[in-house]
PDB file of N, CA and C in Angstrom:
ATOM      1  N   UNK A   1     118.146 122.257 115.233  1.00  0.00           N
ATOM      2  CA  UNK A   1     118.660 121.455 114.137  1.00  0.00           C
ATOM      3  C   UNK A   1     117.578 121.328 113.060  1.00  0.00           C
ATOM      4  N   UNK A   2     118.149 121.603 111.384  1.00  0.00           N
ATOM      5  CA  UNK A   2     117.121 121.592 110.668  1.00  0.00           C
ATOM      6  C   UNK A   2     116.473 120.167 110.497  1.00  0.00           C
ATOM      7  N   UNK A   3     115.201 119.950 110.234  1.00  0.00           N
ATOM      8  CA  UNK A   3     114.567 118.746 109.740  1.00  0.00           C
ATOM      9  C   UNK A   3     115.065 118.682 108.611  1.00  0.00           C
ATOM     10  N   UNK A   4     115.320 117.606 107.998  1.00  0.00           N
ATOM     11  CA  UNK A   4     115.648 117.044 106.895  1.00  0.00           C
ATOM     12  C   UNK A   4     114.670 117.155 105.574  1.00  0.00           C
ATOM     13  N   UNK A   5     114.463 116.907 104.669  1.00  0.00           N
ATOM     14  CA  UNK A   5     113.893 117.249 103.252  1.00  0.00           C
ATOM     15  C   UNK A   5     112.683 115.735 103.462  1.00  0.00           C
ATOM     16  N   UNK A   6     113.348 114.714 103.363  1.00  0.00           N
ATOM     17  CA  UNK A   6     112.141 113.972 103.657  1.00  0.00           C
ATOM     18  C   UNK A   6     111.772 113.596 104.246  1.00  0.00           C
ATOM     19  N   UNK A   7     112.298 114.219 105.934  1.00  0.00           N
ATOM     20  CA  UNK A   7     111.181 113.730 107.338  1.00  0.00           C
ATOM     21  C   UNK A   7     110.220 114.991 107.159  1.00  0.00           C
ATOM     22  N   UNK A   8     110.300 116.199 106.711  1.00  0.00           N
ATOM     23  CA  UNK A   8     108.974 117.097 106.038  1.00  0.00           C
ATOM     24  C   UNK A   8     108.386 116.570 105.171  1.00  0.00           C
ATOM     25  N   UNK A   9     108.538 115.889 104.096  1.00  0.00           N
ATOM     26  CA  UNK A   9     107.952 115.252 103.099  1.00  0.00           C
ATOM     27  C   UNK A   9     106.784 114.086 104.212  1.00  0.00           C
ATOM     28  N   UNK A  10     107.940 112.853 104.891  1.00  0.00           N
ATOM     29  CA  UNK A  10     106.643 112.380 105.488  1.00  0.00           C
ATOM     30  C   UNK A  10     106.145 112.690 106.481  1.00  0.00           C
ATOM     31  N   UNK A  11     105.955 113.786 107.020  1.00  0.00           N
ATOM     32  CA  UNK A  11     105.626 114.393 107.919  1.00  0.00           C
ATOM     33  C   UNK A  11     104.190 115.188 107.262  1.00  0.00           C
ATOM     34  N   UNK A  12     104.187 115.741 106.413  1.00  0.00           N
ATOM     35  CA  UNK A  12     103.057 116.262 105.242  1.00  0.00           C
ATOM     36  C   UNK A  12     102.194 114.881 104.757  1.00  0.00           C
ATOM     37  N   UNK A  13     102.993 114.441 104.439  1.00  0.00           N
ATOM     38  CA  UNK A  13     101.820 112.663 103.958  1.00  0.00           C
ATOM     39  C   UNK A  13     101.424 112.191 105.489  1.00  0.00           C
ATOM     40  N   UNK A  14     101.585 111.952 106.417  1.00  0.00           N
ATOM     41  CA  UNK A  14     101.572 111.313 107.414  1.00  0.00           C
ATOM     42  C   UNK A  14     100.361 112.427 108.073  1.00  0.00           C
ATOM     43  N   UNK A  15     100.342 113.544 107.823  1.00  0.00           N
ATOM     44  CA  UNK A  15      99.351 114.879 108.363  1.00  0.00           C
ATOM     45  C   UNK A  15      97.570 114.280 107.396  1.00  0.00           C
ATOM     46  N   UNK A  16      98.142 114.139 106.358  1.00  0.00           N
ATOM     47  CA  UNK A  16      97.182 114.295 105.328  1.00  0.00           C
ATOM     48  C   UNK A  16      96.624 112.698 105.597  1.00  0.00           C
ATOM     49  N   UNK A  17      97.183 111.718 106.062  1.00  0.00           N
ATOM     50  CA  UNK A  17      96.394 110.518 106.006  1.00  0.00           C
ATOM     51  C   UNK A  17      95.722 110.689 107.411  1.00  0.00           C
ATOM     52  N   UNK A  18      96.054 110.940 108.578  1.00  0.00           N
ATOM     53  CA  UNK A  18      95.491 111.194 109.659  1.00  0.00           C
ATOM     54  C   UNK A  18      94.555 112.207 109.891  1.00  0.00           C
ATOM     55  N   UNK A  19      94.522 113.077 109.141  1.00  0.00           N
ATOM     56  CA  UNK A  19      93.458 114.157 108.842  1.00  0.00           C
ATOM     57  C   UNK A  19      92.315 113.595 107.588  1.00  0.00           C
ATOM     58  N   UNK A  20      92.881 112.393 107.053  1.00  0.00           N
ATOM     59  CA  UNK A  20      91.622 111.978 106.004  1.00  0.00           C
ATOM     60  C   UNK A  20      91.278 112.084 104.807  1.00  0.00           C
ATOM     61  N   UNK A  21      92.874 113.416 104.329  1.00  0.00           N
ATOM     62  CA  UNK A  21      92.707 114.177 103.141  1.00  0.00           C
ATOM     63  C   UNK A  21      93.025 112.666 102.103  1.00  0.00           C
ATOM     64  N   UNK A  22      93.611 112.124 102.733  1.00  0.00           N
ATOM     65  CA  UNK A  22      94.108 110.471 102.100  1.00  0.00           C
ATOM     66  C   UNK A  22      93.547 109.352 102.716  1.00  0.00           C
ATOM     67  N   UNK A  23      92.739 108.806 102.392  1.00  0.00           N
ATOM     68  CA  UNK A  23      92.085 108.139 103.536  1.00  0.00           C
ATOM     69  C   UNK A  23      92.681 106.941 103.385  1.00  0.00           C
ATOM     70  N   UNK A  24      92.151 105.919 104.231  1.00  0.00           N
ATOM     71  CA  UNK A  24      92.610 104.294 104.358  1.00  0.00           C
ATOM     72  C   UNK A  24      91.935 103.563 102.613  1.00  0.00           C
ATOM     73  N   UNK A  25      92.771 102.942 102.428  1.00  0.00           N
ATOM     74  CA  UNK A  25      92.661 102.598 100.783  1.00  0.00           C
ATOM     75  C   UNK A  25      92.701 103.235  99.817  1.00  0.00           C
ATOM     76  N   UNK A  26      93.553 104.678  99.947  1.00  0.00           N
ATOM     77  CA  UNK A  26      93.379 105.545  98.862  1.00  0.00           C
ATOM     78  C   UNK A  26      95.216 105.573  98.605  1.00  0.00           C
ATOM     79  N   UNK A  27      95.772 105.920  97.236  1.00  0.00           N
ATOM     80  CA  UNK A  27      96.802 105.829  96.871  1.00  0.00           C
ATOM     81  C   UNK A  27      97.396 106.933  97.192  1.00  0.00           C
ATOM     82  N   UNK A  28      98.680 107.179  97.636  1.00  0.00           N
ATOM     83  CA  UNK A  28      98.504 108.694  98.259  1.00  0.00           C
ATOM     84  C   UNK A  28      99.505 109.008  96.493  1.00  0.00           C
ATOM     85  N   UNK A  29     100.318 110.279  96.663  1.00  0.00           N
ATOM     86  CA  UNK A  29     100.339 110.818  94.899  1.00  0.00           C
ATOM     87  C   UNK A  29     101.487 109.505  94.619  1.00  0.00           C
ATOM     88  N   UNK A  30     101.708 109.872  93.377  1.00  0.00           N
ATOM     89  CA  UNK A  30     103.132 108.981  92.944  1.00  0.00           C
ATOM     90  C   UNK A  30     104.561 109.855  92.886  1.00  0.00           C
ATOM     91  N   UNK A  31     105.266 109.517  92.612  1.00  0.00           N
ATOM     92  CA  UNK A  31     107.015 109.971  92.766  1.00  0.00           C
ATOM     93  C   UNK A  31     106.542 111.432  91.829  1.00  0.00           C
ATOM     94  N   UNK A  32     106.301 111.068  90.984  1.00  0.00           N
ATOM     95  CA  UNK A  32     106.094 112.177  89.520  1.00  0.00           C
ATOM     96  C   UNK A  32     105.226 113.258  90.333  1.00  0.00           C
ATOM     97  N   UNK A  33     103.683 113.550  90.799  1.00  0.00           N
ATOM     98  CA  UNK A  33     103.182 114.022  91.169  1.00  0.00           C
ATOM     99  C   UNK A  33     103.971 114.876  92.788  1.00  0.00           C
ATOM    100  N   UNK A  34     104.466 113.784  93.381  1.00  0.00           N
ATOM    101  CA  UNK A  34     105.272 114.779  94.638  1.00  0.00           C
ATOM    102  C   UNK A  34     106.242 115.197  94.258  1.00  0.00           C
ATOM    103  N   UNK A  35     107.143 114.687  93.113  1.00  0.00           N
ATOM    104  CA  UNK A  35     108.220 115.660  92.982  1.00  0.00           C
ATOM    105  C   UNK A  35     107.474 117.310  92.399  1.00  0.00           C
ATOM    106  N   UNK A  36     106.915 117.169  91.707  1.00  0.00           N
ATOM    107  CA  UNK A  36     106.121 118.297  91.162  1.00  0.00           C
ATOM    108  C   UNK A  36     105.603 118.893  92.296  1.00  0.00           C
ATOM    109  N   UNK A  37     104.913 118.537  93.179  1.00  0.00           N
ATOM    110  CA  UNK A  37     104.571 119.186  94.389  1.00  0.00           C
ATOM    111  C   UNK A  37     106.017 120.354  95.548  1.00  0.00           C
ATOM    112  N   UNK A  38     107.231 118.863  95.704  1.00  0.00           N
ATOM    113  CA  UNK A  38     107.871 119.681  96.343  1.00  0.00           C
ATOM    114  C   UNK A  38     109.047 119.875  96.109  1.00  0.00           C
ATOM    115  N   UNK A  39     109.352 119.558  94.552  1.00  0.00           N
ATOM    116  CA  UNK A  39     110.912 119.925  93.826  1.00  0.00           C
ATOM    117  C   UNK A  39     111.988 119.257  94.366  1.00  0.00           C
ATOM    118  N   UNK A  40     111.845 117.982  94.805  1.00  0.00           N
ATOM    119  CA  UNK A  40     113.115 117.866  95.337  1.00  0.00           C
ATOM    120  C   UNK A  40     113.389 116.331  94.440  1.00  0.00           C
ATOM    121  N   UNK A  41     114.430 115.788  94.324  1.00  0.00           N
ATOM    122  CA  UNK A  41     114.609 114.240  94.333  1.00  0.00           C
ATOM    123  C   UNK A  41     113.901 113.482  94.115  1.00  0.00           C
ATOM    124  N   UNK A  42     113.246 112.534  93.391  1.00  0.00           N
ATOM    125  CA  UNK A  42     112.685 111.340  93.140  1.00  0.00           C
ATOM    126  C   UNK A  42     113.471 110.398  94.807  1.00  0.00           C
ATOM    127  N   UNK A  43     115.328 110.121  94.854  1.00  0.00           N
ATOM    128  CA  UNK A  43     115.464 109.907  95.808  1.00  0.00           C
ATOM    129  C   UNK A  43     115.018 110.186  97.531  1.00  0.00           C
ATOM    130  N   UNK A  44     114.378 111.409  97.701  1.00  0.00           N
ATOM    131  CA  UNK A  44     114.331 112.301  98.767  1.00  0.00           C
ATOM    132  C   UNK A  44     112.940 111.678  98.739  1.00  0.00           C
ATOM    133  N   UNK A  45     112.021 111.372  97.806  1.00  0.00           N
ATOM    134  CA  UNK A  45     110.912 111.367  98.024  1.00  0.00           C
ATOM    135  C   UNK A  45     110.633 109.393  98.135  1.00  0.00           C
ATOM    136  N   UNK A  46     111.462 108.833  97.639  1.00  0.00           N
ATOM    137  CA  UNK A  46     111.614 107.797  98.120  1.00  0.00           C
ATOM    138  C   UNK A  46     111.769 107.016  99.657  1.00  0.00           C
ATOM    139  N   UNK A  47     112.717 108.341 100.101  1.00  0.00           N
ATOM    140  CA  UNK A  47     113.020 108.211 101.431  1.00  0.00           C
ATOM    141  C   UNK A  47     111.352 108.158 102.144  1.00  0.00           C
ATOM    142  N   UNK A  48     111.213 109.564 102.120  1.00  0.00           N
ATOM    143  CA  UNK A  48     109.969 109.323 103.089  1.00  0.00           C
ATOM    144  C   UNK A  48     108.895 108.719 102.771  1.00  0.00           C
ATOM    145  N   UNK A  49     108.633 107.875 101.573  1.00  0.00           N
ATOM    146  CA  UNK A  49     107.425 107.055 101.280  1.00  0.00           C
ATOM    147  C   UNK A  49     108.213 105.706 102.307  1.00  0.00           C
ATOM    148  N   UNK A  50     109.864 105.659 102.090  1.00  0.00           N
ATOM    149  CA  UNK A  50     109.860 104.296 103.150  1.00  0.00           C
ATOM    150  C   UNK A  50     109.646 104.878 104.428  1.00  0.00           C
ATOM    151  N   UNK A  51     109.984 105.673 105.322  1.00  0.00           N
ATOM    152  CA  UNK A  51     109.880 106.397 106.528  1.00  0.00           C
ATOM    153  C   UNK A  51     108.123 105.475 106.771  1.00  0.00           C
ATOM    154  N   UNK A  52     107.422 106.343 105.865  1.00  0.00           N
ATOM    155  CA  UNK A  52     105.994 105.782 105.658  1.00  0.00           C
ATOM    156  C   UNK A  52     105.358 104.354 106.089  1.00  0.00           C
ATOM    157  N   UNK A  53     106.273 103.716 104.788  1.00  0.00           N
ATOM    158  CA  UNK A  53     106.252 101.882 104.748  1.00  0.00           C
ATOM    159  C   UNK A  53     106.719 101.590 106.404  1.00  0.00           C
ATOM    160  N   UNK A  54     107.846 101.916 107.090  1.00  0.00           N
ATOM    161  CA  UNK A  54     108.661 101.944 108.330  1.00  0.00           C
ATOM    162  C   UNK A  54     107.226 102.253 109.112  1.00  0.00           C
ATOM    163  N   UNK A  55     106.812 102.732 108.698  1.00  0.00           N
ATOM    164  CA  UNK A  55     105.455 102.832 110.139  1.00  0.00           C
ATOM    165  C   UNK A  55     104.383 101.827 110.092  1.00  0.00           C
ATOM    166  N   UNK A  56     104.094 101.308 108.876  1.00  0.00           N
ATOM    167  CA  UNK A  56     103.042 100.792 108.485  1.00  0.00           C
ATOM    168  C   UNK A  56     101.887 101.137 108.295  1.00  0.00           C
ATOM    169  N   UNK A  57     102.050 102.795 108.077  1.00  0.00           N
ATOM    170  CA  UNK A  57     101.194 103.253 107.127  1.00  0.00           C
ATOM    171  C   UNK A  57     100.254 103.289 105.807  1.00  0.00           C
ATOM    172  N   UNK A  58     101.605 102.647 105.029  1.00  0.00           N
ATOM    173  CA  UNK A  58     101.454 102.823 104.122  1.00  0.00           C
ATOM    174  C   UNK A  58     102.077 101.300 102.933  1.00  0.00           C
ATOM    175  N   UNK A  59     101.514 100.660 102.194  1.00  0.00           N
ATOM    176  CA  UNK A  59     101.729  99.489 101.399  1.00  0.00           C
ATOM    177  C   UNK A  59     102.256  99.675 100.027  1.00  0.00           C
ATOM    178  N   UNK A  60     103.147  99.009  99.477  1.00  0.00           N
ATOM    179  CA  UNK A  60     103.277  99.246  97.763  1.00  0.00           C
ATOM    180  C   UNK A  60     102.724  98.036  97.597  1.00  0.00           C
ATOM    181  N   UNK A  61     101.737  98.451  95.865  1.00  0.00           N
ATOM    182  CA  UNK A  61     100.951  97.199  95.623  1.00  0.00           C
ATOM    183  C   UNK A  61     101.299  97.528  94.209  1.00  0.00           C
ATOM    184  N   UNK A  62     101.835  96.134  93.988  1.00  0.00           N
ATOM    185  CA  UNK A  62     102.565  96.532  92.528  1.00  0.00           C
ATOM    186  C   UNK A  62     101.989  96.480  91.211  1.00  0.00           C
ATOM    187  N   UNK A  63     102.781  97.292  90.692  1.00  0.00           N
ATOM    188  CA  UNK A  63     101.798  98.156  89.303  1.00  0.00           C
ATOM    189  C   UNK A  63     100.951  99.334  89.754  1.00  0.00           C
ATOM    190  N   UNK A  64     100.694  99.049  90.580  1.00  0.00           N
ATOM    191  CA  UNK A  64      99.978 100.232  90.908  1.00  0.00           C
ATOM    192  C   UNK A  64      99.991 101.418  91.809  1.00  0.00           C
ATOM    193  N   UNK A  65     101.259 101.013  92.613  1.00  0.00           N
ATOM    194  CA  UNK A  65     101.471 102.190  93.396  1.00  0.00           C
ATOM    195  C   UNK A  65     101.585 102.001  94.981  1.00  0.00           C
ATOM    196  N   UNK A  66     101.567 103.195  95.753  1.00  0.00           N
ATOM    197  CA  UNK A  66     101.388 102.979  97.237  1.00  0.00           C
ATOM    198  C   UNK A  66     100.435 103.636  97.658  1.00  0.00           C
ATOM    199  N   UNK A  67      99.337 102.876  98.794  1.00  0.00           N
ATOM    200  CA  UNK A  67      98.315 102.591  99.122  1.00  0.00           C
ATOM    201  C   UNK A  67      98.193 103.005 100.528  1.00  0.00           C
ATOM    202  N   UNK A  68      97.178 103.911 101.315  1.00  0.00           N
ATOM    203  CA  UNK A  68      97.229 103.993 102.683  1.00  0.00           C
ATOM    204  C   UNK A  68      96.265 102.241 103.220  1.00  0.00           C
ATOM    205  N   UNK A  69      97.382 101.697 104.205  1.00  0.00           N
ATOM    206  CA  UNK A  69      96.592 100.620 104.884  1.00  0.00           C
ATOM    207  C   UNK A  69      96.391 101.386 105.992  1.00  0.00           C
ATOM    208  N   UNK A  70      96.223 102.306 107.025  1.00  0.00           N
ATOM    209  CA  UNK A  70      96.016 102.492 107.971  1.00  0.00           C
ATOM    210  C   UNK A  70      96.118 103.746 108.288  1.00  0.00           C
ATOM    211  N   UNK A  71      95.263 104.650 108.777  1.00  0.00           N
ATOM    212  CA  UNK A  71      95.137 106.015 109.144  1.00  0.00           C
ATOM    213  C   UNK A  71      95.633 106.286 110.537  1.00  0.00           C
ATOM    214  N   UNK A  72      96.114 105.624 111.443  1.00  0.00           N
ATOM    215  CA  UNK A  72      96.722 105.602 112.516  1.00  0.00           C
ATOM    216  C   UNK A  72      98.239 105.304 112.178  1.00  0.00           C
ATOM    217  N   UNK A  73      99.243 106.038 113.080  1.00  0.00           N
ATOM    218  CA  UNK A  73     100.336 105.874 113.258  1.00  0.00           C
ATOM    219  C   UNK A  73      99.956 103.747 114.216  1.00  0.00           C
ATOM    220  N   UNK A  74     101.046 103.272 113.856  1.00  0.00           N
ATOM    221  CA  UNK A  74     100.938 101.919 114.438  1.00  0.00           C
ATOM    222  C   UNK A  74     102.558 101.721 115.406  1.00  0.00           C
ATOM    223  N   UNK A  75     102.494 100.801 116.292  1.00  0.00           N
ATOM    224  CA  UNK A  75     103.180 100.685 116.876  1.00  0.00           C
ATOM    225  C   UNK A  75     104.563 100.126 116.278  1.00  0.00           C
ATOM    226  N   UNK A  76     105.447 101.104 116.617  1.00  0.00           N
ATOM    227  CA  UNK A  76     106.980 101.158 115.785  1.00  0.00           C
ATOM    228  C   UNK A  76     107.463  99.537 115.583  1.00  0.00           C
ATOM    229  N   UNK A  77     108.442  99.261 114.273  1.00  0.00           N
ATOM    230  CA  UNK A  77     108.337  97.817 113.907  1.00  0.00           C
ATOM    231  C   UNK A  77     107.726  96.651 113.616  1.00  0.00           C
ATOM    232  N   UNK A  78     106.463  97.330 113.208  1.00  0.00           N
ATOM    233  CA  UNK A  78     105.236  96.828 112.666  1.00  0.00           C
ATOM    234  C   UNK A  78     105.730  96.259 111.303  1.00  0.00           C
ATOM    235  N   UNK A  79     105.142  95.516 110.733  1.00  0.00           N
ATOM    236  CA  UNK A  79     105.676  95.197 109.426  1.00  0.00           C
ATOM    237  C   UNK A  79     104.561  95.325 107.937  1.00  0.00           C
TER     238      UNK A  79
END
């Protein structure tokens, strides 16, 4: 069964913060910058930044974007 468009999307962000390429307190790109990266949806790419938020990976801090809080996957239903 194919993977979906944005469980690859956070599946690629989720690689890159655990590998460091994004580290803990760093903004990972914005909507504009990943759509340019992987052509798809502003929606699609929404999805997997929440997939993201859903792990607690990752924070929106407003005005400014979304933020890695944590380089570890965290235990599911984390908030």
């Amino acid at each position: 069964m194919p993977v979906p468009p944005y469980r690859q999307i956070a599946d690629n962000l989720r690689a890159r913060i655990a590998d460091g390429t994004i580290p803990t307190g760093r903004r990972i790109p914005s909507l504009v910058e990943l759509e340019a990266e992987f052509g798809v949806a502003r929606d699609t790419l929404r999805k997997a930044v929440k997939v993201l938020k859903d792990e607690g990976l990752v924070e929106t801090v407003t005005g400014m974007g979304v933020y890695v809080v944590d380089g570890r996957p965290g235990p599911a239903g984390r908030d």
